[in-house]
Protein backbone atom coordinates (compact mmCIF):
# COMPACT_ATOMS: atom_id res chain seq x y z
CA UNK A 1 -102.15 -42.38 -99.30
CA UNK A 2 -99.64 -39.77 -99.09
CA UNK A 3 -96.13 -38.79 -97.08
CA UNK A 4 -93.08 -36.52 -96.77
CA UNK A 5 -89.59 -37.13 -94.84
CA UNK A 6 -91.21 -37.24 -91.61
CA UNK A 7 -94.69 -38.38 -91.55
CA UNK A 8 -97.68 -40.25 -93.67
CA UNK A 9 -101.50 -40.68 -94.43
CA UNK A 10 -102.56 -44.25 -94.88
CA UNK A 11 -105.70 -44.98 -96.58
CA UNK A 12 -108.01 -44.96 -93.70
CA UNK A 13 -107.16 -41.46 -92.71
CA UNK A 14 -104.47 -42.19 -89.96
CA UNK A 15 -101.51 -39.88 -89.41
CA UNK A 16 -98.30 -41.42 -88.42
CA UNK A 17 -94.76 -39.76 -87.90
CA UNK A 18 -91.62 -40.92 -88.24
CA UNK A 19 -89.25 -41.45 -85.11
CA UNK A 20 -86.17 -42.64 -84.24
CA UNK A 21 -88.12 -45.39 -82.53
CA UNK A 22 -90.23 -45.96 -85.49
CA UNK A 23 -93.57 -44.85 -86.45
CA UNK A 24 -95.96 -42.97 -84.32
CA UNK A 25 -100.01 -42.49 -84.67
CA UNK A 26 -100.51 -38.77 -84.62
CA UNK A 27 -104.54 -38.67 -85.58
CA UNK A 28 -106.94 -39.33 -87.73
CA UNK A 29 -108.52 -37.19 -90.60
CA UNK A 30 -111.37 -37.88 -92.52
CA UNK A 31 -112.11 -34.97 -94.11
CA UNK A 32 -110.13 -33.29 -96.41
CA UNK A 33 -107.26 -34.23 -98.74
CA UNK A 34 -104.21 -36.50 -97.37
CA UNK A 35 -102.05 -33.49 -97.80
CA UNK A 36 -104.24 -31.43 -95.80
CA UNK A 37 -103.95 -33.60 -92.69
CA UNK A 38 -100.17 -33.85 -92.96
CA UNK A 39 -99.88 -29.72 -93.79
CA UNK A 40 -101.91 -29.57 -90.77
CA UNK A 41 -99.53 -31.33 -88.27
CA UNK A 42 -96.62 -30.07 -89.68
CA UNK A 43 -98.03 -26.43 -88.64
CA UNK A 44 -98.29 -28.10 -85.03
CA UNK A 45 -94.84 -28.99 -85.50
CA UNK A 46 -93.65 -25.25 -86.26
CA UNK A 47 -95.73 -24.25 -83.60
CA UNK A 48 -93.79 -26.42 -81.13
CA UNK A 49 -90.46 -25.14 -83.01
CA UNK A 50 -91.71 -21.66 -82.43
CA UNK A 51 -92.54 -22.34 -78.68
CA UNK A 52 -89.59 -23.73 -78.36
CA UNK A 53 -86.80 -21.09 -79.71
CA UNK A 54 -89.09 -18.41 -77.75
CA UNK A 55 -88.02 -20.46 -74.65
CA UNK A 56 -84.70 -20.89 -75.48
CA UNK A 57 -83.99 -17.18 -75.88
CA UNK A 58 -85.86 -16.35 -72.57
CA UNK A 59 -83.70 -18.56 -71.06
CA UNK A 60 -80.74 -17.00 -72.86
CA UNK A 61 -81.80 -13.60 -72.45
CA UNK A 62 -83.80 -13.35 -69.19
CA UNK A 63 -84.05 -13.63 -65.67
CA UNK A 64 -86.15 -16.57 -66.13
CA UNK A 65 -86.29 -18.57 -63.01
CA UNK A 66 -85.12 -22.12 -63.02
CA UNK A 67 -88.31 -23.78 -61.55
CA UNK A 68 -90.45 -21.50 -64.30
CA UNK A 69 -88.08 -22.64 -67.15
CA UNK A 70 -88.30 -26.57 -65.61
CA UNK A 71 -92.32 -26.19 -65.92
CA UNK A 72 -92.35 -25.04 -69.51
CA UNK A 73 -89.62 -27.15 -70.96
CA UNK A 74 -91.89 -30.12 -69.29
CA UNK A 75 -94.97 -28.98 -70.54
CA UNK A 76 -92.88 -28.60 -74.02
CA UNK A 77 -92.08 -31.71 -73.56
CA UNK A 78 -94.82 -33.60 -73.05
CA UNK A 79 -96.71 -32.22 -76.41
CA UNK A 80 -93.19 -33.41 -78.10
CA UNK A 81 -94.41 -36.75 -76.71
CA UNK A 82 -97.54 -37.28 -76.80
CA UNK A 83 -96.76 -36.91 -80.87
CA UNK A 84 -99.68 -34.80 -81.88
CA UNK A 85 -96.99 -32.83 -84.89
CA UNK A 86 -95.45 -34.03 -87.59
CA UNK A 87 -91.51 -33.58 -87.87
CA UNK A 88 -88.55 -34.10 -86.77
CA UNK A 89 -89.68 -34.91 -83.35
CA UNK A 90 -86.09 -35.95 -81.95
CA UNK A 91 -84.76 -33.34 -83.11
CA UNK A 92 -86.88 -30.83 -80.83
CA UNK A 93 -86.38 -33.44 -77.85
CA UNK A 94 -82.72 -33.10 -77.91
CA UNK A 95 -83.14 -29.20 -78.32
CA UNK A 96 -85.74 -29.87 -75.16
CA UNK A 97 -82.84 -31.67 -73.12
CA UNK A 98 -79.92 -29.37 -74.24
CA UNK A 99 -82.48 -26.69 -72.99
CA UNK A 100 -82.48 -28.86 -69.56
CA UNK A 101 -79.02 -28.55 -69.67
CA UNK A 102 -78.98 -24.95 -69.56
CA UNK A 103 -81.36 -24.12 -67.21
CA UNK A 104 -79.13 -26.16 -64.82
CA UNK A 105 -76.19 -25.05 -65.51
CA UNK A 106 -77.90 -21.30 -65.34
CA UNK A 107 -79.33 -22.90 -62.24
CA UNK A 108 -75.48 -23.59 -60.27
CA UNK A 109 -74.52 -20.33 -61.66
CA UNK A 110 -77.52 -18.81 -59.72
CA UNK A 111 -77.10 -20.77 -56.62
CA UNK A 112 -72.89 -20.42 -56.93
CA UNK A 113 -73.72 -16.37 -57.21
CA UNK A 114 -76.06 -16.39 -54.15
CA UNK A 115 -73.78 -18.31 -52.38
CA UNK A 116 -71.20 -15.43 -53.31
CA UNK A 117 -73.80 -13.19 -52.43
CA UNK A 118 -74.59 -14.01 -49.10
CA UNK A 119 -70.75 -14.80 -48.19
CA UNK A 120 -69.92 -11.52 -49.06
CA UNK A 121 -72.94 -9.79 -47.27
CA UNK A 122 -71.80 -12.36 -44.51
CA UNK A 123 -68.50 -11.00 -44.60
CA UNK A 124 -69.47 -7.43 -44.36
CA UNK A 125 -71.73 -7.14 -41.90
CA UNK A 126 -69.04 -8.92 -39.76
CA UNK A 127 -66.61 -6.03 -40.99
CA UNK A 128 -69.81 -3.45 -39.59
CA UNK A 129 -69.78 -5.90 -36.10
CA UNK A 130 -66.39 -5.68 -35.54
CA UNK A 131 -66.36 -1.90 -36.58
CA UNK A 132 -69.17 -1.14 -34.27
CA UNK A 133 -67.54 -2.94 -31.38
CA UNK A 134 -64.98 -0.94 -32.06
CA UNK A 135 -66.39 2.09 -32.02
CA UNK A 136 -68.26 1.01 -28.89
CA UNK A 137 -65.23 2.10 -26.77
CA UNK A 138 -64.82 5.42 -28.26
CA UNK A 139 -64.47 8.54 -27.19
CA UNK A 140 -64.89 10.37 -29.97
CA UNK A 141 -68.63 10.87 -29.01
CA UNK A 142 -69.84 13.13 -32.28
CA UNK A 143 -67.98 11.10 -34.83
CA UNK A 144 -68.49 7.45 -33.63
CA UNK A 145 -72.01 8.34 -33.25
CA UNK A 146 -72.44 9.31 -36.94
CA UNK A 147 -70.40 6.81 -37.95
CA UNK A 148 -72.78 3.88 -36.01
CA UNK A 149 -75.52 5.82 -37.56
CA UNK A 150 -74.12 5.11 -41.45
CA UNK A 151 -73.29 1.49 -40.51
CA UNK A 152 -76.57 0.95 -39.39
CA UNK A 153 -77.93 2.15 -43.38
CA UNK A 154 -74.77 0.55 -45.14
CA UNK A 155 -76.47 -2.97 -42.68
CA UNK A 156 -80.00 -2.05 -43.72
CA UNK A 157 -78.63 -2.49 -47.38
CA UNK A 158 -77.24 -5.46 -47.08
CA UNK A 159 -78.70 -9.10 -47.88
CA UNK A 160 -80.59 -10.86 -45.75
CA UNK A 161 -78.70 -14.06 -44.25
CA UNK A 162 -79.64 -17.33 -42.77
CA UNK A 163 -82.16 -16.61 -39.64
CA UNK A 164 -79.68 -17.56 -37.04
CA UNK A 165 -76.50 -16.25 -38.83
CA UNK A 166 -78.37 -12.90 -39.37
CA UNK A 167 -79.70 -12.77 -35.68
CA UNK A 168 -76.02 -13.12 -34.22
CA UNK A 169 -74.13 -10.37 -36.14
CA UNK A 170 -77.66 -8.13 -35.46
CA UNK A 171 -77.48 -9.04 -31.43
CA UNK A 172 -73.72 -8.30 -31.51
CA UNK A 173 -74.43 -5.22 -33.72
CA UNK A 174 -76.99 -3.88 -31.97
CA UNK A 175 -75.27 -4.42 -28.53
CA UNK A 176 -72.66 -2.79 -29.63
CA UNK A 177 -74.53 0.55 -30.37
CA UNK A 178 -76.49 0.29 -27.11
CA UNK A 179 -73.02 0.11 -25.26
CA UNK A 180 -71.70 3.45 -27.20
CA UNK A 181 -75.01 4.91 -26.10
CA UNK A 182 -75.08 4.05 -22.28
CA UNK A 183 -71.50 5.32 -22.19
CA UNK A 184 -72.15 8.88 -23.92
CA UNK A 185 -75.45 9.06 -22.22
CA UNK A 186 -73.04 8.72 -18.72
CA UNK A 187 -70.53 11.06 -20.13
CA UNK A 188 -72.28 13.47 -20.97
CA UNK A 189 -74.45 13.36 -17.58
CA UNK A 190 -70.91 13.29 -16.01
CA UNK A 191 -70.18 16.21 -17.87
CA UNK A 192 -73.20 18.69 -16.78
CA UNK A 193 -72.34 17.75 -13.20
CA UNK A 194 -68.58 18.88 -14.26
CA UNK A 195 -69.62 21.99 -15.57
CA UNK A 196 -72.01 22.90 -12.60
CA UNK A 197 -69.15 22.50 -10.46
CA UNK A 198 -67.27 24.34 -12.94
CA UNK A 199 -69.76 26.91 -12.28
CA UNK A 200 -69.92 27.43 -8.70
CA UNK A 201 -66.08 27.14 -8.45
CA UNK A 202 -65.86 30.29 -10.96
CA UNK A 203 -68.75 31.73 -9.29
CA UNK A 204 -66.17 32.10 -6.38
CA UNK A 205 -63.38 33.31 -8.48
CA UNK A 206 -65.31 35.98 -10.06
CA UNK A 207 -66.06 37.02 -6.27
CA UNK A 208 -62.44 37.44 -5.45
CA UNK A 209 -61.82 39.27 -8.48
CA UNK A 210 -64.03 41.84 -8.30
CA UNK A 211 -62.82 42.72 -4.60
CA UNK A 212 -59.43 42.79 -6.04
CA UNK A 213 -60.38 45.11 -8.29
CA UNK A 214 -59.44 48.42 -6.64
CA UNK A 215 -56.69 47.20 -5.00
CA UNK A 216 -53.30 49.04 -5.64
CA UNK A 217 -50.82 46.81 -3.76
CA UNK A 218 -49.69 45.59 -7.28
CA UNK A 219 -47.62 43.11 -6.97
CA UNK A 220 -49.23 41.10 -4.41
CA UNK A 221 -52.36 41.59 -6.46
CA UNK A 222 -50.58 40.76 -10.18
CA UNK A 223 -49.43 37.94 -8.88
CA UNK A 224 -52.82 36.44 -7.26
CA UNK A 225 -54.42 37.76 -10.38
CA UNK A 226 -52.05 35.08 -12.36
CA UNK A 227 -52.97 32.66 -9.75
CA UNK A 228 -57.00 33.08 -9.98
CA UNK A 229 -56.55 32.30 -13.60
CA UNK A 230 -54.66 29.36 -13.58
CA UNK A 231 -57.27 28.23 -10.80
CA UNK A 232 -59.81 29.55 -13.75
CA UNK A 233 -57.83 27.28 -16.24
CA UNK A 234 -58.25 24.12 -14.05
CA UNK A 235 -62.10 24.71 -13.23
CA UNK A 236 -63.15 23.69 -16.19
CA UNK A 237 -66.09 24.93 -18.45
CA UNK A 238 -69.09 25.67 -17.29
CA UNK A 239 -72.51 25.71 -18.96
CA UNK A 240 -71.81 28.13 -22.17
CA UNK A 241 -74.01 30.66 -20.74
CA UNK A 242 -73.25 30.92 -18.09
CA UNK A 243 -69.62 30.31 -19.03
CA UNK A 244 -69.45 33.78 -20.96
CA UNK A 245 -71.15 35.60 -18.21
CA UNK A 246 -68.69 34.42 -15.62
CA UNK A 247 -65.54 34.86 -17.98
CA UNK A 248 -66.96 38.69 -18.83
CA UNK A 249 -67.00 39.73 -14.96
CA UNK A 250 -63.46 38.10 -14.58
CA UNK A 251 -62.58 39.51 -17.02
CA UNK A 252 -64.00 43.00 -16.17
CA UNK A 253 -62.58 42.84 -12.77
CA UNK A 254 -59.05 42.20 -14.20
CA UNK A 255 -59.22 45.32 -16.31
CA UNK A 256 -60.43 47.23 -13.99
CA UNK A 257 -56.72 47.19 -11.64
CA UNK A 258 -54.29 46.50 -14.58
CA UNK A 259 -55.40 49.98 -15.80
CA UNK A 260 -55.04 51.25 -13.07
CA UNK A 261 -51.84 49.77 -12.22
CA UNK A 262 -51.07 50.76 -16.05
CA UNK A 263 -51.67 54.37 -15.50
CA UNK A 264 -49.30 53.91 -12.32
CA UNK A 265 -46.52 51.93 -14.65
CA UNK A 266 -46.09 54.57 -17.21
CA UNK A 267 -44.71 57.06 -15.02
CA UNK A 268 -42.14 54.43 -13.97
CA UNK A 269 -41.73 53.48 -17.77
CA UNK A 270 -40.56 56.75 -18.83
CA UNK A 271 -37.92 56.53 -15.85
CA UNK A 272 -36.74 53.02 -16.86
CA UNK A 273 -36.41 54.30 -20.89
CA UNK A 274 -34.32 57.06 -19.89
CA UNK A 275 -32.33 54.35 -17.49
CA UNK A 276 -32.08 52.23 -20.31
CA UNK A 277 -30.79 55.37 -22.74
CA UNK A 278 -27.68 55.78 -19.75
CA UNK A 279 -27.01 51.93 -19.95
CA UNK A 280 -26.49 52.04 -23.52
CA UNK A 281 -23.83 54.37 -23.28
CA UNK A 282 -22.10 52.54 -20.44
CA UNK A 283 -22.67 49.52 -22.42
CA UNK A 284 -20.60 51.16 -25.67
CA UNK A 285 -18.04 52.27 -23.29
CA UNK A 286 -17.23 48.93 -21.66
CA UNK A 287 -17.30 47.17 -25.13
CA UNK A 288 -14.42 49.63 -26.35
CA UNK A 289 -12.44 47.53 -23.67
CA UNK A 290 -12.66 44.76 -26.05
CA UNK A 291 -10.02 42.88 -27.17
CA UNK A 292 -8.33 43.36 -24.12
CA UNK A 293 -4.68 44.63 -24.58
CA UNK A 294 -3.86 45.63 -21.34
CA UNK A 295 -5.60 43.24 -18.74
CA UNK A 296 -5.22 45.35 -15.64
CA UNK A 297 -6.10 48.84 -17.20
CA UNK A 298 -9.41 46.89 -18.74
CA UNK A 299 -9.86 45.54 -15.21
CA UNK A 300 -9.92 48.85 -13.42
CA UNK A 301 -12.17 50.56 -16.09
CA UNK A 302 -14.48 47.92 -15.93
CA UNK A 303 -15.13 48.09 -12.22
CA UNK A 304 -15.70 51.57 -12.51
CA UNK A 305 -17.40 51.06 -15.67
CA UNK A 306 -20.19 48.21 -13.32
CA UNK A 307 -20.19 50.78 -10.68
CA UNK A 308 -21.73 53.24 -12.46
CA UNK A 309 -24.09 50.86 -14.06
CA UNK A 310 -25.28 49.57 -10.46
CA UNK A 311 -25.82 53.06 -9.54
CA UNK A 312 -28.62 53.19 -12.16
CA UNK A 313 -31.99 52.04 -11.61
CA UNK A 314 -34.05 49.72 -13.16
CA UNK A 315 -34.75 49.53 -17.59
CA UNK A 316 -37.77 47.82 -19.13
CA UNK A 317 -38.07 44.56 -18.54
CA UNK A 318 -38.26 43.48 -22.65
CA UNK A 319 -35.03 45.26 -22.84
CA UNK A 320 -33.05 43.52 -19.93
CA UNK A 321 -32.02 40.63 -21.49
CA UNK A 322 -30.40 42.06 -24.46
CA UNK A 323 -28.72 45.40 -22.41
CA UNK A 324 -27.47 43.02 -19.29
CA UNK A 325 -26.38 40.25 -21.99
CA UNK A 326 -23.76 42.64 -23.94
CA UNK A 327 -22.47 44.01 -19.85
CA UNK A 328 -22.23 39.96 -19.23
CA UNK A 329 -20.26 39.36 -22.59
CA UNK A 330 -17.71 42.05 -21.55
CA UNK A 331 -17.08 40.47 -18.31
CA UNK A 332 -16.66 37.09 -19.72
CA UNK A 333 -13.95 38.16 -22.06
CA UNK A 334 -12.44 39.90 -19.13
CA UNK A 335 -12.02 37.30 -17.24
CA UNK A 336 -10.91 34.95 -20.01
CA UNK A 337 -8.23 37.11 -20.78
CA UNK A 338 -7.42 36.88 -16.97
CA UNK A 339 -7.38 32.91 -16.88
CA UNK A 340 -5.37 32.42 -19.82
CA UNK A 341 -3.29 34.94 -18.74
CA UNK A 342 -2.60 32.71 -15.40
CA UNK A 343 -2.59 29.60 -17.30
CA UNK A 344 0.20 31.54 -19.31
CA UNK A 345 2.14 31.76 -16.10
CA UNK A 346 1.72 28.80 -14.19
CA UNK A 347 4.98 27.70 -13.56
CA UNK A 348 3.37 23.89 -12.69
CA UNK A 349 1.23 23.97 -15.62
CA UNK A 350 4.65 24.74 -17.83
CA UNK A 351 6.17 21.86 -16.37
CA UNK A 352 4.12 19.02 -16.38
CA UNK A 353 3.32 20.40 -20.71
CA UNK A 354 7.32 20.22 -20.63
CA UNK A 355 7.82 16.42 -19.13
CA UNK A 356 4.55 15.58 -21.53
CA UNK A 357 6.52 16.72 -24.37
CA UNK A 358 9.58 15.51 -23.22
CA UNK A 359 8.01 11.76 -22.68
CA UNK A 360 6.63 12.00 -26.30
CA UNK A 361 9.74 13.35 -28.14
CA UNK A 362 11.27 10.12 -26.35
CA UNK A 363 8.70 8.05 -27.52
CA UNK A 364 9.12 9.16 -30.90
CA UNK A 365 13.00 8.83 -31.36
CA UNK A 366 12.71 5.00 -29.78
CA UNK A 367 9.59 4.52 -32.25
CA UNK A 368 11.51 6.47 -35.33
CA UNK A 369 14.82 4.50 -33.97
CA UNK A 370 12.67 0.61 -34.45
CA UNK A 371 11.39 1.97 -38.04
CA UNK A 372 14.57 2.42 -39.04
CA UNK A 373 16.13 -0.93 -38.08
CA UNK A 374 12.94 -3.00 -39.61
CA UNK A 375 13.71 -1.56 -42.79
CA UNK A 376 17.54 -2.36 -42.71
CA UNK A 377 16.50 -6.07 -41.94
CA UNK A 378 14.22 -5.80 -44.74
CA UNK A 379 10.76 -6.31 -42.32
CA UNK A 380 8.85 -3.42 -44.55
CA UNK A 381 5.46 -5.35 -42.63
CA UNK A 382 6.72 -4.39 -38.70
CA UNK A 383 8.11 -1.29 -40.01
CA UNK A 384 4.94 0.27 -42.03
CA UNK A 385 3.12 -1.15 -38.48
CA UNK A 386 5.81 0.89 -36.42
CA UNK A 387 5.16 3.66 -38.93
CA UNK A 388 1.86 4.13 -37.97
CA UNK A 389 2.33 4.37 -34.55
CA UNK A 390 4.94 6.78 -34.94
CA UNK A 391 2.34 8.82 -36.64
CA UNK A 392 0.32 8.83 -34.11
CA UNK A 393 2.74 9.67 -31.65
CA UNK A 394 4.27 12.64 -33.75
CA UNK A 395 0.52 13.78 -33.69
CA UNK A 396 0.45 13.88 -30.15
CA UNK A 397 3.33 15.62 -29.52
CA UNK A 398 3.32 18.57 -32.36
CA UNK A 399 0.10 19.37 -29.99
CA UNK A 400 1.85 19.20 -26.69
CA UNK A 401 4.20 21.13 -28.25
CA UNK A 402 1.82 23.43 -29.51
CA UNK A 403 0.20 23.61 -25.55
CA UNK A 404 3.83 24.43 -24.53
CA UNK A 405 4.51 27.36 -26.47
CA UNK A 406 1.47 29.23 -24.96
CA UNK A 407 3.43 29.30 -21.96
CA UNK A 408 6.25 31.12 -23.84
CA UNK A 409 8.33 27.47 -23.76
């Protein structure tokens, strides 16, 4: 007979192990030494210790699914039982359900991740639905378009959900796109029956144009010539073709009379520089009027001064503004020197600044008069209050006096 910690050999060649529930047959051996039967089922045991660190560490380690790791802790286990190994046998069954434990735990981590998983791909191809819908009222026909183009990869990379979750957001997706489509299909149909119209409507322009061309009634024809191109403006555009062809006769026709007209203008420019030359000089003298000293000698020299300058014709029209606007600012000061000068002697303006300044002076010896008595009583509160007011009032009437001595009072 012969044994170690965890098993024996009794005399007529059985094998037993040693459990936790007591002893176990593992086999039989007849041939051989004792000690070779037990050495023999203690290799099966390291063979099921072998198997079963491998599994733990695939478990551990690897993607291992949960209904693959289920299978081989089972079939692990059921060697374990059927006691076949010699060793401690417990030991690898609590190893076997600690391994359980894990591979369910591994398991909820799975399912909690897909769950994350598919809530989040849930989540975003809502975001794409609602973008698309969005975009399904745009205008922005090259941009949206591209745009509904990437959100339709970004959805084709995205999780599959649950059949009739998945089928919704697709039907609304999808609807979506085919709305943007039907309306930029429709715009853009609306738009090449724009741009014929377009056409034909400059066709007509172009006509008119042309036969303006050789006109030299300038004016008349400038000024249509600004007209046919606003009414060019608010045709539209045509096809680009024939868009360039159109706008090059137009175009043509224009240049054809403003040369013309040009070649006209610079005889008249050369008159209108040597206007402008004689305006200067008038210009220089009138502004020597200024300030005015004596208003009725500056009066008389100025109307000859504008008499002269009406005599002369016409100056070029980007120098106008600047040549009329120094004339203008001699007048001005002219006449402001003549209104002051009648305020200055308007006998019923003097007197109603006089009462004014009379009613305030009043007003201040009555309010100067109260200060004075609220401080003899000893009421400093009404009398820094009355104070006030006579500053105010003192204000007031060092301006009306001020008003009053520009009328020499």
């Amino acid at each position: 007979m012969s044994s170690d910690p965890w098993g024996r050999v009794d005399e007529t060649g059985t094998v037993y192990v040693r459990t936790a529930d007591g002893e176990r047959v593992v086999g039989s051996w007849q041939a051989g030494f004792p000690e070779e039967a037990l050495s023999y089922f203690e290799r099966k045991y390291e063979g099921l210790v072998v198997e079963i660190g491998l599994l733990e560490r695939r478990v551990k380690t690897t993607d291992l699914s949960a209904k693959d790791a289920s299978a081989a802790i089972e079939h692990l286990r059921q060697q374990v039982d059927e006691h076949h190994a010699v060793g401690d046998l417990d030991a690898l069954r609590q190893r076997l359900d600690k391994l359980v434990q894990t591979v369910e735990a591994r398991r909820e981590e799975r399912k909690a991740a897909k769950a994350k998983q598919s809530d989040e791909a849930r989540r975003s191809k809502e975001a794409l639905v609602t973008e698309a819908e969005e975009l399904a009222a745009s205008e922005q026909w090259r941009a949206a378009g591209e745009r509904l183009r990437a959100l339709v990869d970004t959805w084709k990379g995205l999780p599959r959900l649950d059949r009739k979750t998945d089928d919704e957001l697709w039907h609304r997706f999808s609807h979506a796109r085919s709305a943007f489509s039907k309306r930029r299909k429709a715009h853009f149909a609306s738009l090449d029956a724009q741009r014929e119209e377009a056409r034909k409507a400059k066709e007509k322009l172009v006509a008119e144009a042309e036969a303006l061309s050789k006109s030299t009634d300038w004016g008349p024809t400038a000024a249509r010539y600004r007209e046919l191109m606003a009414d060019w403006k608010a045709a539209g555009r045509a096809q680009r073709e024939a868009e360039n062809d159109l706008w090059n006769r137009f175009r043509g026709a224009q240049d054809v009379f403003f040369q013309a007209r040009g070649e006209v203008f610079a005889e008249r420019d050369a008159e209108q520089r040597e206007n402008l030359t004689r305006k200067e000089e008038l210009v220089i003298e009138a502004e020597k009027l200024l300030p005015v000293t004596d208003l009725k000698a500056a009066r008389a020299t100025f109307r000859s001064i504008n008499e002269r300058w009406e005599a002369i014709g016409h100056v070029p029209r980007n120098a106008r503004p600047k040549i009329e606007g120094r004339m203008h600012a001699v007048e001005r000061a002219i006449q402001e020197s003549e209104e002051s000068e009648w305020r200055r002697t308007n006998p019923e303006a003097r007197a109603r600044a006089a009462g004014l300044t009379g009613q305030l002076q009043a007003a201040v010896d009555k309010l100067q008069e109260q200060v004075d008595k609220a401080r003899a009583a000893g009421n400093n509160a009404k009398a820094d209050k009355l104070a006030k007011e006579l500053e105010g009032r003192q204000a007031l009437l060092d301006q009306a006096l001020k008003g009053l001595q520009e009328f020499g009072g």
